[in-house]
PDB file of N, CA and C in Angstrom:
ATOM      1  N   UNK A   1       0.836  -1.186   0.000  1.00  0.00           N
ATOM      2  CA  UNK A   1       0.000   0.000   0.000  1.00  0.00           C
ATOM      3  C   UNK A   1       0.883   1.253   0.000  1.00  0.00           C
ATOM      4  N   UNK A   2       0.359   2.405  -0.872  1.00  0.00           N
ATOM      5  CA  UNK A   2       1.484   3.020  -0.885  1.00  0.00           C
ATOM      6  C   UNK A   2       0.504   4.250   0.193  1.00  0.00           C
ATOM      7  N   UNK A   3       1.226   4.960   0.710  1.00  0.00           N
ATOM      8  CA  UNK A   3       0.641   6.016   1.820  1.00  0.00           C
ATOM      9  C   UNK A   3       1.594   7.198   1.788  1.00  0.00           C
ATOM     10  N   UNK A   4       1.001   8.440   2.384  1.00  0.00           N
ATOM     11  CA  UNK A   4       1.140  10.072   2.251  1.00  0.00           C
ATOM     12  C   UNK A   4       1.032  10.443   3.516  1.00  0.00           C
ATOM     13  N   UNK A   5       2.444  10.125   3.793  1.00  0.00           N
ATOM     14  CA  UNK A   5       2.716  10.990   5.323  1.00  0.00           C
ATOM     15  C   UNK A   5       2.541  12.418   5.233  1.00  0.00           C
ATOM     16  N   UNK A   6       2.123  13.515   5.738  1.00  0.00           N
ATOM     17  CA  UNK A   6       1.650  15.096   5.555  1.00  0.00           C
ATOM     18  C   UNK A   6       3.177  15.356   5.695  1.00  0.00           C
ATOM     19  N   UNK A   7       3.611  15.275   5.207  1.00  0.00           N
ATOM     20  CA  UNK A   7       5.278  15.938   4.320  1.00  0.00           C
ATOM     21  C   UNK A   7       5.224  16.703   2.617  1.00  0.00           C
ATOM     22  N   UNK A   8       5.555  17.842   3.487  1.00  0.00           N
ATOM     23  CA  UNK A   8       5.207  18.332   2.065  1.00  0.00           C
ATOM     24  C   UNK A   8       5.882  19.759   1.567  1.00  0.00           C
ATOM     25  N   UNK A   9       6.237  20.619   0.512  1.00  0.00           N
ATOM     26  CA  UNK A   9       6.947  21.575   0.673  1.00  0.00           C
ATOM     27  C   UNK A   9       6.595  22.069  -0.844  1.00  0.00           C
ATOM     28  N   UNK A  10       6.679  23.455  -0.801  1.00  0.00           N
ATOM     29  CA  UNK A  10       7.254  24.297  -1.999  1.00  0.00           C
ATOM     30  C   UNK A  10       8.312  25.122  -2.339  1.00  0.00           C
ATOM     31  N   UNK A  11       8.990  24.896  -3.448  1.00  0.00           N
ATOM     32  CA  UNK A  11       9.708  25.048  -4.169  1.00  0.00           C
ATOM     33  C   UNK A  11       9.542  26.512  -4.337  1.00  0.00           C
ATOM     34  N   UNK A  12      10.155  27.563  -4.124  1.00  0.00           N
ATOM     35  CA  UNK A  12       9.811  29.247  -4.643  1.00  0.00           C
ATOM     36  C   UNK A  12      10.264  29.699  -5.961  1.00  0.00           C
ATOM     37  N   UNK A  13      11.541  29.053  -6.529  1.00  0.00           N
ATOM     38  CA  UNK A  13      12.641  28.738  -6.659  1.00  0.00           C
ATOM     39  C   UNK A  13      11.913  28.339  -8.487  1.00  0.00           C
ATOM     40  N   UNK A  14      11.532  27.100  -8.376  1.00  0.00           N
ATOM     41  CA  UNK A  14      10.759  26.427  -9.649  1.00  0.00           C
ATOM     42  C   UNK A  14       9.602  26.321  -9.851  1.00  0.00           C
ATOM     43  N   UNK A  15       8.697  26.868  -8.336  1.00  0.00           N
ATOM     44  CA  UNK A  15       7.033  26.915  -8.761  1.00  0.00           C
ATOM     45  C   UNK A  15       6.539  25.811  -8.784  1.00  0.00           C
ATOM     46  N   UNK A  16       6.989  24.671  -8.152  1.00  0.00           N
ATOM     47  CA  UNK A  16       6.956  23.232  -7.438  1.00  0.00           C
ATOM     48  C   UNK A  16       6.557  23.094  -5.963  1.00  0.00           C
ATOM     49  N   UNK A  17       5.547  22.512  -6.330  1.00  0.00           N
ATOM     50  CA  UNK A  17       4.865  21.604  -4.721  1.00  0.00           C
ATOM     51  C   UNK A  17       5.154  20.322  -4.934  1.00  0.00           C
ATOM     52  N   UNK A  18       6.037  19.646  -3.417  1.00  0.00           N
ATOM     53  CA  UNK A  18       6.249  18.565  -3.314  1.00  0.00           C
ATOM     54  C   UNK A  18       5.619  18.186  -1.763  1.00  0.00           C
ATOM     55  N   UNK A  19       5.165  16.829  -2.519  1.00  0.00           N
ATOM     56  CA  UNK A  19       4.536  15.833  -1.570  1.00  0.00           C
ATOM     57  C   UNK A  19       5.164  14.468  -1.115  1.00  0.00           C
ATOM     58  N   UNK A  20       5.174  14.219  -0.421  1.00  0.00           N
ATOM     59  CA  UNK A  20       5.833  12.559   0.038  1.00  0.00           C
ATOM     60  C   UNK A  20       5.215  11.211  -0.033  1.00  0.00           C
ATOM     61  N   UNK A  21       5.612  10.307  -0.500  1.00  0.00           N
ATOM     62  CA  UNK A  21       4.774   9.216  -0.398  1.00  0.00           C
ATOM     63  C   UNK A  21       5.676   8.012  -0.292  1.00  0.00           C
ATOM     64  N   UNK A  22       5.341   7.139   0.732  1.00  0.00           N
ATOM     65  CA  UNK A  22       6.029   5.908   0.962  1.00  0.00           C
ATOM     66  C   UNK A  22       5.186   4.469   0.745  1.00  0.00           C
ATOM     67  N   UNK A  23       6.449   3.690  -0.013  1.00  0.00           N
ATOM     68  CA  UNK A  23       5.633   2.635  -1.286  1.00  0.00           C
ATOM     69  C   UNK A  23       5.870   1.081  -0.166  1.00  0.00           C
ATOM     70  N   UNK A  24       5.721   0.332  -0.187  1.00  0.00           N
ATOM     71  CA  UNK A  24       5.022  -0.824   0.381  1.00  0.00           C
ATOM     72  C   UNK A  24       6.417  -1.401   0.590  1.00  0.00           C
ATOM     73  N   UNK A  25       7.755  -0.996   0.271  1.00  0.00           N
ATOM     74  CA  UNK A  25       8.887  -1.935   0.478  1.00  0.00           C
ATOM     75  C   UNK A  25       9.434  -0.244   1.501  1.00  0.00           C
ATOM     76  N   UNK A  26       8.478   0.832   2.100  1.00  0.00           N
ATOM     77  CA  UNK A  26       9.348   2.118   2.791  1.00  0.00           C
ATOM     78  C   UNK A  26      10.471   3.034   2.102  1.00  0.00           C
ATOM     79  N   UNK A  27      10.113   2.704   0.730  1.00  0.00           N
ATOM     80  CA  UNK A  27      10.817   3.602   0.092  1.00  0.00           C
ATOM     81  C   UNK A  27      10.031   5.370  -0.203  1.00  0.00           C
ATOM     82  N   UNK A  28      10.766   6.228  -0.024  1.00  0.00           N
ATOM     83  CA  UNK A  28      10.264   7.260   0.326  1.00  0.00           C
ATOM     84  C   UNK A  28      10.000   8.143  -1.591  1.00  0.00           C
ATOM     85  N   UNK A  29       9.142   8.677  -1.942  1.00  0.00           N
ATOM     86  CA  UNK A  29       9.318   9.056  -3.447  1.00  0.00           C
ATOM     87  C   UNK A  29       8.671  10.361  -2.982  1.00  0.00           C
ATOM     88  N   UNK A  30       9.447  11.193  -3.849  1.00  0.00           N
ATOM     89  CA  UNK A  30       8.813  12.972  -4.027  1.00  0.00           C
ATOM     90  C   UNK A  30       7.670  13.171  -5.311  1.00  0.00           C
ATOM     91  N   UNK A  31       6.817  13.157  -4.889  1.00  0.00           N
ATOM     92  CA  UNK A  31       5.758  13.548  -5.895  1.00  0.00           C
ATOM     93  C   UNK A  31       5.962  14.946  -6.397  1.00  0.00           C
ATOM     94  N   UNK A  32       5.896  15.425  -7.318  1.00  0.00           N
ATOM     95  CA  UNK A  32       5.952  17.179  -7.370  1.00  0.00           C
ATOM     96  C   UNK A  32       4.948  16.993  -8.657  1.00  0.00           C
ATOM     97  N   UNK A  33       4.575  18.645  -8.249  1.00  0.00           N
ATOM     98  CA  UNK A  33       3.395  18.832  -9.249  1.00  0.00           C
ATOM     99  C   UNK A  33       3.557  21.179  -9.601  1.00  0.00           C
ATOM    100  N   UNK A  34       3.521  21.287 -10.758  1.00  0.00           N
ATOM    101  CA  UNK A  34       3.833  23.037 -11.034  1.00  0.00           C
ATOM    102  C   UNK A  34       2.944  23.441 -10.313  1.00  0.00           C
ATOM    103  N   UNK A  35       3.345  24.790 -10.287  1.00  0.00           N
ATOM    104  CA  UNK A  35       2.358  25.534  -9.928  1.00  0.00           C
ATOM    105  C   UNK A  35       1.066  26.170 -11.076  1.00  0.00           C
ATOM    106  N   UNK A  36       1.693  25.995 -12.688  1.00  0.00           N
ATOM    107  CA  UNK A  36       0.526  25.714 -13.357  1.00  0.00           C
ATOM    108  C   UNK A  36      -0.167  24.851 -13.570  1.00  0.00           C
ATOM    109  N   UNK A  37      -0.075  23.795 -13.418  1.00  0.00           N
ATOM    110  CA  UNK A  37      -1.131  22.997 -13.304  1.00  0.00           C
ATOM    111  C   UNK A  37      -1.913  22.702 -11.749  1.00  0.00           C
ATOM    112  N   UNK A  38      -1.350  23.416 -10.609  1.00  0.00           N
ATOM    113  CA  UNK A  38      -2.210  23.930  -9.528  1.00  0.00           C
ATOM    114  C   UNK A  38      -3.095  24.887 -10.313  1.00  0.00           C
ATOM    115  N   UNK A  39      -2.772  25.729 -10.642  1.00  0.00           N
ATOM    116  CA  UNK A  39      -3.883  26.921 -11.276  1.00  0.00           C
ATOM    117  C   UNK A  39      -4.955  26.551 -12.071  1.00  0.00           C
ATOM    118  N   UNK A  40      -4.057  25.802 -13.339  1.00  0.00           N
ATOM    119  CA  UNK A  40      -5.773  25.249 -13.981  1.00  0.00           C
ATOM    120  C   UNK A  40      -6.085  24.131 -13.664  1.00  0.00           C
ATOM    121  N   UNK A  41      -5.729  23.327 -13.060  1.00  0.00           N
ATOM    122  CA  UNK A  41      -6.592  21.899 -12.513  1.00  0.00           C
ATOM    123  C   UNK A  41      -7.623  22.508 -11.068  1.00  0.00           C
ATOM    124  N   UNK A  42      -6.428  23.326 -10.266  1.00  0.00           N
ATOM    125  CA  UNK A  42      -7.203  23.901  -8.957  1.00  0.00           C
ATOM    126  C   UNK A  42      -7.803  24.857  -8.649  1.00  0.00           C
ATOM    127  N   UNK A  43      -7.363  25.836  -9.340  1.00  0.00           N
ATOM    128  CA  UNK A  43      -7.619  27.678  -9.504  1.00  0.00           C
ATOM    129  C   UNK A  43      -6.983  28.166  -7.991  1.00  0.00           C
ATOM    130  N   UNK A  44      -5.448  27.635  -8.215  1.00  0.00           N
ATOM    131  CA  UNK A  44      -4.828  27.834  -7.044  1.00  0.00           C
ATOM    132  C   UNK A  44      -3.958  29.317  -7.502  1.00  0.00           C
ATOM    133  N   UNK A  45      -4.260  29.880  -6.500  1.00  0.00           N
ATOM    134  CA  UNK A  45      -3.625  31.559  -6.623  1.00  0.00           C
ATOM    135  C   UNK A  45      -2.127  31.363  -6.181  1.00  0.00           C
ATOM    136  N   UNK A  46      -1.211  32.474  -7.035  1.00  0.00           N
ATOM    137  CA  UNK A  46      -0.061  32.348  -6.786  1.00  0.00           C
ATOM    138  C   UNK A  46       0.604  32.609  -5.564  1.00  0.00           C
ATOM    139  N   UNK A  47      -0.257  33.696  -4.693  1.00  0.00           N
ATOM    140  CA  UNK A  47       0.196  33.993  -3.670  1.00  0.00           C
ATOM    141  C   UNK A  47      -0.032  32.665  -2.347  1.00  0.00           C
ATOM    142  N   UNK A  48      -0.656  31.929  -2.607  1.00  0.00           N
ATOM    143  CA  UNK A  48      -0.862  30.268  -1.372  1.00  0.00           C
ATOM    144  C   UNK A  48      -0.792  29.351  -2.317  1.00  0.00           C
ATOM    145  N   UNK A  49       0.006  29.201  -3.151  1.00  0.00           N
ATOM    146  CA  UNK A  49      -0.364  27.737  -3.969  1.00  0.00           C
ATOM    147  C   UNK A  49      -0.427  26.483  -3.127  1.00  0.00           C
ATOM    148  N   UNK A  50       0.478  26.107  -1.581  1.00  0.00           N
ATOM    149  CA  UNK A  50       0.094  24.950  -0.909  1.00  0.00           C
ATOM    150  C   UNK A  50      -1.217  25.307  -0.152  1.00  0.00           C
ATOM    151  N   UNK A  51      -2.316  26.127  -0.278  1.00  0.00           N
ATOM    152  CA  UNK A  51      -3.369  26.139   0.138  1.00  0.00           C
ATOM    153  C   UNK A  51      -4.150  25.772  -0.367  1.00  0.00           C
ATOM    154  N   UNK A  52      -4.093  25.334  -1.888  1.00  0.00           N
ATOM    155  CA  UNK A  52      -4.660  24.376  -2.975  1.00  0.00           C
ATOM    156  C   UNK A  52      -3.595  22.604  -2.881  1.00  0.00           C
ATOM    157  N   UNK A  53      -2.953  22.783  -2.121  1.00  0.00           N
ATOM    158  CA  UNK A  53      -2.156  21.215  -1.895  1.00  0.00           C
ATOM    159  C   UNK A  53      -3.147  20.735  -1.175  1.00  0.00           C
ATOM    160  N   UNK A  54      -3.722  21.631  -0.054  1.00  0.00           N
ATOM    161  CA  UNK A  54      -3.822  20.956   0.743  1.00  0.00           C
ATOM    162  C   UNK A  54      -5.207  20.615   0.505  1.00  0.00           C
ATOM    163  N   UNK A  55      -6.154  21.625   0.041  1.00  0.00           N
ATOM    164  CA  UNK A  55      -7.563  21.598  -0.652  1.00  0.00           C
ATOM    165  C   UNK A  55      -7.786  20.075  -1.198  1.00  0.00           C
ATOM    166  N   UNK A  56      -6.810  20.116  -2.209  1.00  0.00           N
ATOM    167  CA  UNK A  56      -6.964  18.908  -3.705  1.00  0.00           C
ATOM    168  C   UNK A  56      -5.872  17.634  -3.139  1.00  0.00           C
ATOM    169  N   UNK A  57      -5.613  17.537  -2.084  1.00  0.00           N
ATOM    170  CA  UNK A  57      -4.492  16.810  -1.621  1.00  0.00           C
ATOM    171  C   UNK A  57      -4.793  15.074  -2.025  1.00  0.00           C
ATOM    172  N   UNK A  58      -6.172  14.947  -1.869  1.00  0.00           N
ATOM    173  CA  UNK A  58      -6.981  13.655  -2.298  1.00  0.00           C
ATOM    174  C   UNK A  58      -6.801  13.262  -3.402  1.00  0.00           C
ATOM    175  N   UNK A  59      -7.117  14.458  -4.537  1.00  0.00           N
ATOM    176  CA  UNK A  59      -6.472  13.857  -5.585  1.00  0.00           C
ATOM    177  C   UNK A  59      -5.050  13.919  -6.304  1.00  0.00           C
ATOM    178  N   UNK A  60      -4.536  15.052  -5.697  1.00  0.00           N
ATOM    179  CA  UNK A  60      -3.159  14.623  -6.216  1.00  0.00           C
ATOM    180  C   UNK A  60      -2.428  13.368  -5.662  1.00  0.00           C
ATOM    181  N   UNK A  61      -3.050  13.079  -4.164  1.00  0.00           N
ATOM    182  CA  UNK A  61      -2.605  11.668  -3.876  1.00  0.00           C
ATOM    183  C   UNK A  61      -2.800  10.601  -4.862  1.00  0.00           C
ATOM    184  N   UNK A  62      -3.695  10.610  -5.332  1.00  0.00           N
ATOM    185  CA  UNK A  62      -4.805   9.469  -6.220  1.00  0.00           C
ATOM    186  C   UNK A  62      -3.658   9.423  -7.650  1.00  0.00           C
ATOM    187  N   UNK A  63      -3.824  10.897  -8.293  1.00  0.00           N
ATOM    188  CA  UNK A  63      -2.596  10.571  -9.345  1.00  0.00           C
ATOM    189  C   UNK A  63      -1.716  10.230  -9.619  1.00  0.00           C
ATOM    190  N   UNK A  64      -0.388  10.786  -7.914  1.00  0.00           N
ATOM    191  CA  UNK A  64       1.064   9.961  -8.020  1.00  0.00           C
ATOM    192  C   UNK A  64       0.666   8.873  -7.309  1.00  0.00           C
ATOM    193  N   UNK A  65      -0.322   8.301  -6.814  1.00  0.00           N
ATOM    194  CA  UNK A  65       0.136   6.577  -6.080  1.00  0.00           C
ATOM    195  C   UNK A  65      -0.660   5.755  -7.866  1.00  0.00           C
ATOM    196  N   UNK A  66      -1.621   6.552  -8.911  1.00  0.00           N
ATOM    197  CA  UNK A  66      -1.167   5.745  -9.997  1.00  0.00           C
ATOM    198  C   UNK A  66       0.109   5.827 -10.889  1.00  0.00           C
ATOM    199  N   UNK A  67       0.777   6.759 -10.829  1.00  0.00           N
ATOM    200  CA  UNK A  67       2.166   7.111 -11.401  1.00  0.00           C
ATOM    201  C   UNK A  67       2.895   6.299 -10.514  1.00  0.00           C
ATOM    202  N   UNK A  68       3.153   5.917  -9.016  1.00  0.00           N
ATOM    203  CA  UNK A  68       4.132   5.313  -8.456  1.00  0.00           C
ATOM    204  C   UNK A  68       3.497   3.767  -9.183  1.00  0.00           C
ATOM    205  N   UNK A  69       2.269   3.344  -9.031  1.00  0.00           N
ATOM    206  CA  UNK A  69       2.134   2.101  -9.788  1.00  0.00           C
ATOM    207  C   UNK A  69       2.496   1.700 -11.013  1.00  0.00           C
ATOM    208  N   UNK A  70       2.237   2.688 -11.744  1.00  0.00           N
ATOM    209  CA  UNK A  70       2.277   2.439 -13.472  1.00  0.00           C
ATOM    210  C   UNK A  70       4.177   2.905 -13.251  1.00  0.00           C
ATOM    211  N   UNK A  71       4.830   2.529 -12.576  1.00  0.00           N
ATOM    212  CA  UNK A  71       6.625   2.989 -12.487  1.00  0.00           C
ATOM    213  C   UNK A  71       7.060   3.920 -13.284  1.00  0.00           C
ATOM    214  N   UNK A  72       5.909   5.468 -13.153  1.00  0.00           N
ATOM    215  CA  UNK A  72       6.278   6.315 -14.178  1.00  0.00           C
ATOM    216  C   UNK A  72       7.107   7.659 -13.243  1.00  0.00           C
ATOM    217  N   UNK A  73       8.471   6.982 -12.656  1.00  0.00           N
ATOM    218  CA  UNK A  73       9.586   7.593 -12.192  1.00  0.00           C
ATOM    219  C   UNK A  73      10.216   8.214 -13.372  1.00  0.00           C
ATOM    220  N   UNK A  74      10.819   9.625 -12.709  1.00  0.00           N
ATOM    221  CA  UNK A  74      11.959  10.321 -13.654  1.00  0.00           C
ATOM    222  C   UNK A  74      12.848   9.945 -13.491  1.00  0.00           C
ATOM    223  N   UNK A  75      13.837  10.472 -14.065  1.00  0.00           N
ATOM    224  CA  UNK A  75      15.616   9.921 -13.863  1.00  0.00           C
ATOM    225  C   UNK A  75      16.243   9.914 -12.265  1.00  0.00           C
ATOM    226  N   UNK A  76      15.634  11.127 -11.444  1.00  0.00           N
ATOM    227  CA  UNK A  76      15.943  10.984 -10.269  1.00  0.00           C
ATOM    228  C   UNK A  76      15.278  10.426  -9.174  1.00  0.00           C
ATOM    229  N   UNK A  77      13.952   9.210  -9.582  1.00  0.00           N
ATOM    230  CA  UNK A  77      13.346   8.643  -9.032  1.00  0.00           C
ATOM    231  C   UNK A  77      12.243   9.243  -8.439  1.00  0.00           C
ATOM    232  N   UNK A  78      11.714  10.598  -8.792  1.00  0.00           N
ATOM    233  CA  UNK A  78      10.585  11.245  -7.952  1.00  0.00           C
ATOM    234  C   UNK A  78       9.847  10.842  -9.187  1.00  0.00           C
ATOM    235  N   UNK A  79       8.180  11.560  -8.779  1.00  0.00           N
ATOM    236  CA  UNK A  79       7.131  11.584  -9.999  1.00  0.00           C
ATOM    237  C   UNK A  79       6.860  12.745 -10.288  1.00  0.00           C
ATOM    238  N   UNK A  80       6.916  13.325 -11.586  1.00  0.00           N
ATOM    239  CA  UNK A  80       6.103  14.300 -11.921  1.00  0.00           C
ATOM    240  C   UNK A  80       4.965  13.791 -12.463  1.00  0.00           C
ATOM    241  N   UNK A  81       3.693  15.294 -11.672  1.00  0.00           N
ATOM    242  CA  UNK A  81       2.349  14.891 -11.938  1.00  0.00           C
ATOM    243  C   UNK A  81       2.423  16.161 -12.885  1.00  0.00           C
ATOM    244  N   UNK A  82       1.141  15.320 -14.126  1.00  0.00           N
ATOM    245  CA  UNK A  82       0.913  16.548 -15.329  1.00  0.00           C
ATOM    246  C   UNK A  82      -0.680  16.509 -15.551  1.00  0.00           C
ATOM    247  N   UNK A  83      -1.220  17.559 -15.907  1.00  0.00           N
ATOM    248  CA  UNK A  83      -2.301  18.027 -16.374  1.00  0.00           C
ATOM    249  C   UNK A  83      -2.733  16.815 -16.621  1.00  0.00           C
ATOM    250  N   UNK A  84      -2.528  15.524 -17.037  1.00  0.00           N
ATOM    251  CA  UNK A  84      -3.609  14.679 -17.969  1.00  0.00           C
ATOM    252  C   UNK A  84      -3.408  13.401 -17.174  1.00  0.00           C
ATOM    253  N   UNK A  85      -2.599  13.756 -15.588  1.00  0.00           N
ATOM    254  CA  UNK A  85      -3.177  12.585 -15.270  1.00  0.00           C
ATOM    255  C   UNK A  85      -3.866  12.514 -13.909  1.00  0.00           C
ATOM    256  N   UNK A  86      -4.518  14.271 -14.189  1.00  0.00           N
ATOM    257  CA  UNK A  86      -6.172  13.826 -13.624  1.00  0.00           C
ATOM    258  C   UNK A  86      -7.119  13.819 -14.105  1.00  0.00           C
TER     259      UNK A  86
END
């Protein structure tokens, strides 16, 4: 079972929200997701974008634990979440 300890952070830097999620063998993976696709998936304002993390947190969970399933890791082993896979 993969699970979402409330670890979580933004990026100021790249306009990245990252989330945590630990996969069934305790391996720890960084979910990250832009801050444009907070805006048009969430209508998350630039000035709180983790105030839309925390809003939509259900489903961005839902998207990277199917990205951690479907093993759609980047080169440095985190997931990026995109517009189309909610």
């Amino acid at each position: 079972m993969i699970s979402f300890p409330r670890l979580e952070s933004w990026n100021t830097l790249n306009k990245v929200a990252t989330i945590v999620a630990t996969t069934d063998d305790k391996k720890r993976v960084l979910c990250r997701i832009s801050m444009e696709i907070l805006i048009d998936k969430f209508g998350a304002s630039e000035e709180e974008p983790m105030q839309s993390v925390a809003e939509y947190r259900t489903n961005i969970e839902d998207a990277a634990r199917k990205l951690i399933e479907n093993k759609s890791y980047e080169d440095d082993g985190s997931i990026l979440i995109h517009a189309d896979d909610f």
